[in-house]
C-alpha atoms as a PDB file:
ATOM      1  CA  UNK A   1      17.112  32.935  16.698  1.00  0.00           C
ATOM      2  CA  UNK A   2      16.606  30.978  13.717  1.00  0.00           C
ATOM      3  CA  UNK A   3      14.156  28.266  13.400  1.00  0.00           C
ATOM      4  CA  UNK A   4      15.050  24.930  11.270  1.00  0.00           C
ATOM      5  CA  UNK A   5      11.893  23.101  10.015  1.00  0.00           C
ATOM      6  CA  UNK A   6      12.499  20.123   8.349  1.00  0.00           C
ATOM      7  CA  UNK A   7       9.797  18.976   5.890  1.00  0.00           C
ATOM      8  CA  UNK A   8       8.818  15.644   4.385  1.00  0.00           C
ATOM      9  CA  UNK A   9       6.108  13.691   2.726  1.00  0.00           C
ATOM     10  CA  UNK A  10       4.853  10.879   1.184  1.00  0.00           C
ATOM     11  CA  UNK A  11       7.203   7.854   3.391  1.00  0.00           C
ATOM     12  CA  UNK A  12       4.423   5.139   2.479  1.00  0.00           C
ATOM     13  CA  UNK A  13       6.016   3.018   5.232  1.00  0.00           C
ATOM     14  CA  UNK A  14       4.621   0.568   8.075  1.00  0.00           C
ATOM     15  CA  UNK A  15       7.031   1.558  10.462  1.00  0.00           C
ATOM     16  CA  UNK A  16       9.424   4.417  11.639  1.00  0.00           C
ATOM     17  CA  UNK A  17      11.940   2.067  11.001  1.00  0.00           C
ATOM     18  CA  UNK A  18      11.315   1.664   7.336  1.00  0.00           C
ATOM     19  CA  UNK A  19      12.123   5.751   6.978  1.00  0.00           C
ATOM     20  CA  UNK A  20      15.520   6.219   5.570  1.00  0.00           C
ATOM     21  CA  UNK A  21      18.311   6.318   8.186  1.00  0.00           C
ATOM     22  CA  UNK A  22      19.288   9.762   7.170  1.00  0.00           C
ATOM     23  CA  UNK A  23      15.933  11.458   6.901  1.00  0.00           C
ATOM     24  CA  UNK A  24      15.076   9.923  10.646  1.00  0.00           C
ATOM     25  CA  UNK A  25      18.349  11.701  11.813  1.00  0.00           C
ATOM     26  CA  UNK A  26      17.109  15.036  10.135  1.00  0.00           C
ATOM     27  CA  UNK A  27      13.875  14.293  12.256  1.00  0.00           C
ATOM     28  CA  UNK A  28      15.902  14.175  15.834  1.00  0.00           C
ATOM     29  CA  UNK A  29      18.106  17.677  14.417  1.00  0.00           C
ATOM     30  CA  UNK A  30      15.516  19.611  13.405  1.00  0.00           C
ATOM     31  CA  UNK A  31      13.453  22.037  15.796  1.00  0.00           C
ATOM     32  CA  UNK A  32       9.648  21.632  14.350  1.00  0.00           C
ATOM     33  CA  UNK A  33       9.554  18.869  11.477  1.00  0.00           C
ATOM     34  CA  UNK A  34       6.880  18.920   9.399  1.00  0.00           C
ATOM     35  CA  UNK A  35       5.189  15.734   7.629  1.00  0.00           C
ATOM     36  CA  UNK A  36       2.802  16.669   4.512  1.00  0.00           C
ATOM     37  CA  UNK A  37       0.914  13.400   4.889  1.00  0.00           C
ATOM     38  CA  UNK A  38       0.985   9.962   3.377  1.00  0.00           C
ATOM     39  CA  UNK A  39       2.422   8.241   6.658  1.00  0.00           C
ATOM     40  CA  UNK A  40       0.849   5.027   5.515  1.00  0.00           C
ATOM     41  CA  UNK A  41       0.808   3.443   8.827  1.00  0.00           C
ATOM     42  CA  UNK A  42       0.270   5.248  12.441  1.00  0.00           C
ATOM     43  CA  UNK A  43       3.640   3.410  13.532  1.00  0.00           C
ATOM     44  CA  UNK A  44       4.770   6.195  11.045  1.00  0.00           C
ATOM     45  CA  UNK A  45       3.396   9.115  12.681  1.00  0.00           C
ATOM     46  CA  UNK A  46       4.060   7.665  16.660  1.00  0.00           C
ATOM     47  CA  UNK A  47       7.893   7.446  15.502  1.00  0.00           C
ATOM     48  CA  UNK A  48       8.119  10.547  13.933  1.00  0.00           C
ATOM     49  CA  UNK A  49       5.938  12.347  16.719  1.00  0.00           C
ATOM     50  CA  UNK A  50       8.505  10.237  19.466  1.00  0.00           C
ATOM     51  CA  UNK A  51      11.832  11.573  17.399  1.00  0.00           C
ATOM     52  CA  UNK A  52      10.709  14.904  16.903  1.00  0.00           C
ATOM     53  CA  UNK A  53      11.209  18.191  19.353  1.00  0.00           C
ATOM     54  CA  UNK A  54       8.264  19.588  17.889  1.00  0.00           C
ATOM     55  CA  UNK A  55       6.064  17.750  15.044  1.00  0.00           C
ATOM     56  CA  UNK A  56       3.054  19.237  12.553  1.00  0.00           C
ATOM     57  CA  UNK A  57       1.111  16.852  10.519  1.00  0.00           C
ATOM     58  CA  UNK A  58      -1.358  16.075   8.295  1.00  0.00           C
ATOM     59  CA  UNK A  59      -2.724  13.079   6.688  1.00  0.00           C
ATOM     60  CA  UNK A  60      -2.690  12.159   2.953  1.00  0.00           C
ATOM     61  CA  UNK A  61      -5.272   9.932   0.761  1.00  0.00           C
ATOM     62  CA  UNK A  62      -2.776   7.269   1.128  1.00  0.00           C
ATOM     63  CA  UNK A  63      -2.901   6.981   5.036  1.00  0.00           C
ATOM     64  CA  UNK A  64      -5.209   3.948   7.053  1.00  0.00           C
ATOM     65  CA  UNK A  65      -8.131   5.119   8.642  1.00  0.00           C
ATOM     66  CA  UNK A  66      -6.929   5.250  11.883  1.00  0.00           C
ATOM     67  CA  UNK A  67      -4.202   7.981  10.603  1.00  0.00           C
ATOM     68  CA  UNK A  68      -6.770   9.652   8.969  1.00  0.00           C
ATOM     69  CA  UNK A  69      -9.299  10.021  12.371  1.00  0.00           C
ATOM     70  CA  UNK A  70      -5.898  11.211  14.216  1.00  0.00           C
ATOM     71  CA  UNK A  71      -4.396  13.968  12.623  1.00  0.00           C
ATOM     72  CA  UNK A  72      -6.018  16.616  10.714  1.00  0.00           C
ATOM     73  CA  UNK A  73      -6.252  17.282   7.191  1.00  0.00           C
ATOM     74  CA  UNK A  74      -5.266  21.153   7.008  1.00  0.00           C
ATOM     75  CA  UNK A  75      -2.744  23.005   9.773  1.00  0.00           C
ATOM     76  CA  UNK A  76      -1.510  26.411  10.134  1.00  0.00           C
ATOM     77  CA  UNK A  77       1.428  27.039  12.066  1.00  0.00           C
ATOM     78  CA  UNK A  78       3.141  30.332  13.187  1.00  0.00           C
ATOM     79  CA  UNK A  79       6.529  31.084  13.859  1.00  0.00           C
ATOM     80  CA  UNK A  80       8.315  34.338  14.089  1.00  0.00           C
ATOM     81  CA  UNK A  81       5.169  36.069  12.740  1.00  0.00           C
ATOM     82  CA  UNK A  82       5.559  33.857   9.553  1.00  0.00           C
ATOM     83  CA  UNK A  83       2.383  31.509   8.840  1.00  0.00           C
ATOM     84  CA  UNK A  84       2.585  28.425   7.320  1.00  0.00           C
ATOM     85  CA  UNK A  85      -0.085  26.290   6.222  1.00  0.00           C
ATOM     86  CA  UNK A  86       0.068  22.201   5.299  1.00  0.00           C
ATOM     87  CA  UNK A  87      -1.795  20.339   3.477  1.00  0.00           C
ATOM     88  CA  UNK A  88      -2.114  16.789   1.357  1.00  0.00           C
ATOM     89  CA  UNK A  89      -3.659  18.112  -2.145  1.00  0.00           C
ATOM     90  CA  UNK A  90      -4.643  14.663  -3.277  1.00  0.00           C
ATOM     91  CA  UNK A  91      -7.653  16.058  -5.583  1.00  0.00           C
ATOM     92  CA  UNK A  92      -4.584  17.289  -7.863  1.00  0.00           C
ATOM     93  CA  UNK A  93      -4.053  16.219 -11.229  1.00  0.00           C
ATOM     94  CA  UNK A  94      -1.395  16.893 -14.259  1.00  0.00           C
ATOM     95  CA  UNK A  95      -2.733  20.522 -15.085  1.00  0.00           C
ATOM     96  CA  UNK A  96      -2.415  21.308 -11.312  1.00  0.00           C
ATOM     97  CA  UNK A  97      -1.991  25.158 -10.550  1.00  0.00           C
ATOM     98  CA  UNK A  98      -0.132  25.904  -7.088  1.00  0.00           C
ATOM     99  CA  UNK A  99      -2.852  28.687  -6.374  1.00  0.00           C
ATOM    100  CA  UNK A 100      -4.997  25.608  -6.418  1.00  0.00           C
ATOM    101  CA  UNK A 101      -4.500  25.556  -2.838  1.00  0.00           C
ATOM    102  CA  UNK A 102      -4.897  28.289  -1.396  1.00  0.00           C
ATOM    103  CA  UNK A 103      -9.067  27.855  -0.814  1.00  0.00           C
ATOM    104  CA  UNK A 104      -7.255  25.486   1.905  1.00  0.00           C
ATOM    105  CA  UNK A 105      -6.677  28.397   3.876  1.00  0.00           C
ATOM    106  CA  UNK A 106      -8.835  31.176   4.194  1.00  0.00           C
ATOM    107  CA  UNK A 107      -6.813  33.148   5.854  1.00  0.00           C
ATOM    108  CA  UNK A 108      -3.511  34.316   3.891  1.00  0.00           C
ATOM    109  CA  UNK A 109      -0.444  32.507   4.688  1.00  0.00           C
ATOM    110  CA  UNK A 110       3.187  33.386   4.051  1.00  0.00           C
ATOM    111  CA  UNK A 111       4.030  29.707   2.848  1.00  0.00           C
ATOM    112  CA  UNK A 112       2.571  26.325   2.073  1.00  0.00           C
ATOM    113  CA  UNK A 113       3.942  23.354   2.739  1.00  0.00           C
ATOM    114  CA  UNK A 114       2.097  20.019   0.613  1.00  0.00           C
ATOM    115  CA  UNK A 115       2.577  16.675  -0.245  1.00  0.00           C
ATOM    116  CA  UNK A 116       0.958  14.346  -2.792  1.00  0.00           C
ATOM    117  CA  UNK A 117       2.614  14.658  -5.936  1.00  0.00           C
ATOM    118  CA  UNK A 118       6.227  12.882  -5.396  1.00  0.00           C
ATOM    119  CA  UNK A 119       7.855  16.143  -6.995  1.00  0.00           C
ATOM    120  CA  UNK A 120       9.945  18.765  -5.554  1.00  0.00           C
ATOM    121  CA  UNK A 121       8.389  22.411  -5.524  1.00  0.00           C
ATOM    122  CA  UNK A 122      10.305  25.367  -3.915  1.00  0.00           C
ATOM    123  CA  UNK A 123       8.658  28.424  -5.552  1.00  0.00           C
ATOM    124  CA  UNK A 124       7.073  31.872  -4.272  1.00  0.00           C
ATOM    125  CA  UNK A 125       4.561  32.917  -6.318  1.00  0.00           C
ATOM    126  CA  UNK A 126       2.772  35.744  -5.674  1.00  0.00           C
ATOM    127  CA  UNK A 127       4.242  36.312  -2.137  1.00  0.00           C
ATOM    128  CA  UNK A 128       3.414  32.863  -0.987  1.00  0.00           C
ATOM    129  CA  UNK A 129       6.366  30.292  -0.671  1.00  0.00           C
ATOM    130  CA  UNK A 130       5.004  26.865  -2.020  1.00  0.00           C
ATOM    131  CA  UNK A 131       7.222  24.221  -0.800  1.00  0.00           C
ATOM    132  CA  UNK A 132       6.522  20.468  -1.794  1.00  0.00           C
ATOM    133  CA  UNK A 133       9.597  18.309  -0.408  1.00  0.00           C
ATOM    134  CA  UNK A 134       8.480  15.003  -3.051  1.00  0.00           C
ATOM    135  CA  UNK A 135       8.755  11.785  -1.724  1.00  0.00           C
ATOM    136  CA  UNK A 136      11.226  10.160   1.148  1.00  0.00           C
ATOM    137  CA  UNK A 137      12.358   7.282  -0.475  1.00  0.00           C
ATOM    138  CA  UNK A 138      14.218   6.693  -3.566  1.00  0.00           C
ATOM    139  CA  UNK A 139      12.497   4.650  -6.460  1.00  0.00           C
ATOM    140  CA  UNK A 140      12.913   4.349 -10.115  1.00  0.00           C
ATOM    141  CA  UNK A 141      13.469   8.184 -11.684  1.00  0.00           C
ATOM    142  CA  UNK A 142      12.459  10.098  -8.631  1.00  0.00           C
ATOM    143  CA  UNK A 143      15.151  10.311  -5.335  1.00  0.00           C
ATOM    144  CA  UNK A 144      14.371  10.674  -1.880  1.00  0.00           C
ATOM    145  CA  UNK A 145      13.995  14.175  -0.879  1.00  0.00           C
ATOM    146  CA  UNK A 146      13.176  16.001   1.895  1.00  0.00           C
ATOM    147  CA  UNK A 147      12.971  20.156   2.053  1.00  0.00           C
ATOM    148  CA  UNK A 148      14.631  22.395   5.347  1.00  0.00           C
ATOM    149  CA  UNK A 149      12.732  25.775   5.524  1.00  0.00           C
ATOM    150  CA  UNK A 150      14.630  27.941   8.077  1.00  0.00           C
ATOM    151  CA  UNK A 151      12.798  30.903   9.444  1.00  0.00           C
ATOM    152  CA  UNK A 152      15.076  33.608  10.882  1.00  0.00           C
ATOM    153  CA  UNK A 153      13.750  37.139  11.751  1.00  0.00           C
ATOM    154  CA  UNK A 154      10.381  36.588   9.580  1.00  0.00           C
ATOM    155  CA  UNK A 155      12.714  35.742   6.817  1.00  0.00           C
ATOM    156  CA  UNK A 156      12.201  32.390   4.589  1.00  0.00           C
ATOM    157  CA  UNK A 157      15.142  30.369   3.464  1.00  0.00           C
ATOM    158  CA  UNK A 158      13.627  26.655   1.964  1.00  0.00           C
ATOM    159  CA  UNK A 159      15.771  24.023   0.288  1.00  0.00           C
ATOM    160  CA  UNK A 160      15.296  20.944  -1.120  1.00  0.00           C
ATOM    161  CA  UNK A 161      17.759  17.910   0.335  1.00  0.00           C
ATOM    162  CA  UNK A 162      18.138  15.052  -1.851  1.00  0.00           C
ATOM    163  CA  UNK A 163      18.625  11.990   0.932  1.00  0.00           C
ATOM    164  CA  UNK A 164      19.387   9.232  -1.714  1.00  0.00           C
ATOM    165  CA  UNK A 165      19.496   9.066  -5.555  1.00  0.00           C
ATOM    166  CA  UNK A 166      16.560   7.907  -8.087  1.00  0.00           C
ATOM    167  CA  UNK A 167      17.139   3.774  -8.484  1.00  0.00           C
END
């Protein structure tokens, strides 16, 4: 049976409320959801952890301190034999190469799932999915986007969701 992961990043809210209407709905649909980290705010992740069937997270350079003693840096998930590691790459700068991150995780991982850099990335590159869903709200030049990454019989299917258009 098909799994639907729906991934975001970078919300830089105070509240769950302050998430885009749509994007929280995704949340409540999905079966795992996946947040790449810059919550901002714990309020963030306790809403998103209350909405969700089934949540993964990390935290960002962006999130308080008490985000940042909660929820772990690095995670590697498994689901119908596929892994899939997250992360928050925030040592990353213009030259940035998406093998870059794989020191993250040691051990070799089907897909990676990051935040940090407020740009879409849905590329497999040597075998390994990279999947950056950019930012959840819309500001000026850049839209709110999230990505979906269904799993289905060890098979990857990502796309990238654009929830509302650049300002």
């Amino acid at each position: 049976m098909a799994v639907k992961i729906v991934v975001l990043s970078d919300t830089h809210c105070r509240d769950w409320e302050d998430v885009h209407p749509d994007i929280r709905k995704a949340v409540t649909l999905a079966d795992i959801v996946v947040h790449c980290g810059d919550f901002t705010y714990m309020a963030v992740v306790e809403g998103l952890q209350r909405n969700a069937k089934r949540s993964v997270v990390v935290h960002g350079n962006s999130d308080q301190v008490d985000v940042r003693r909660a929820i772990p840096y690095v995670q590697v998930i498994e689901i119908e034999g596929v892994r899939v590691g997250v992360t928050h790459p925030a040592w990353g700068g213009p030259e940035f190469n998406l093998s870059e991150l794989l020191p993250d995780f040691p051990d070799p991982v089907d897909a990676i799932l990051f935040g940090h850099f407020h740009e879409t990335v849905n590329e497999l590159r040597e075998g390994v999915l990279f999947l950056n869903p950019g930012q959840a709200y819309a500001s000026f030049r850049v839209p709110a986007t999230i990505a979906t990454l269904t799993i289905d019989k060890g098979r990857m299917t990502p796309e990238i969701v654009i929830i509302e258009k650049e300002r």
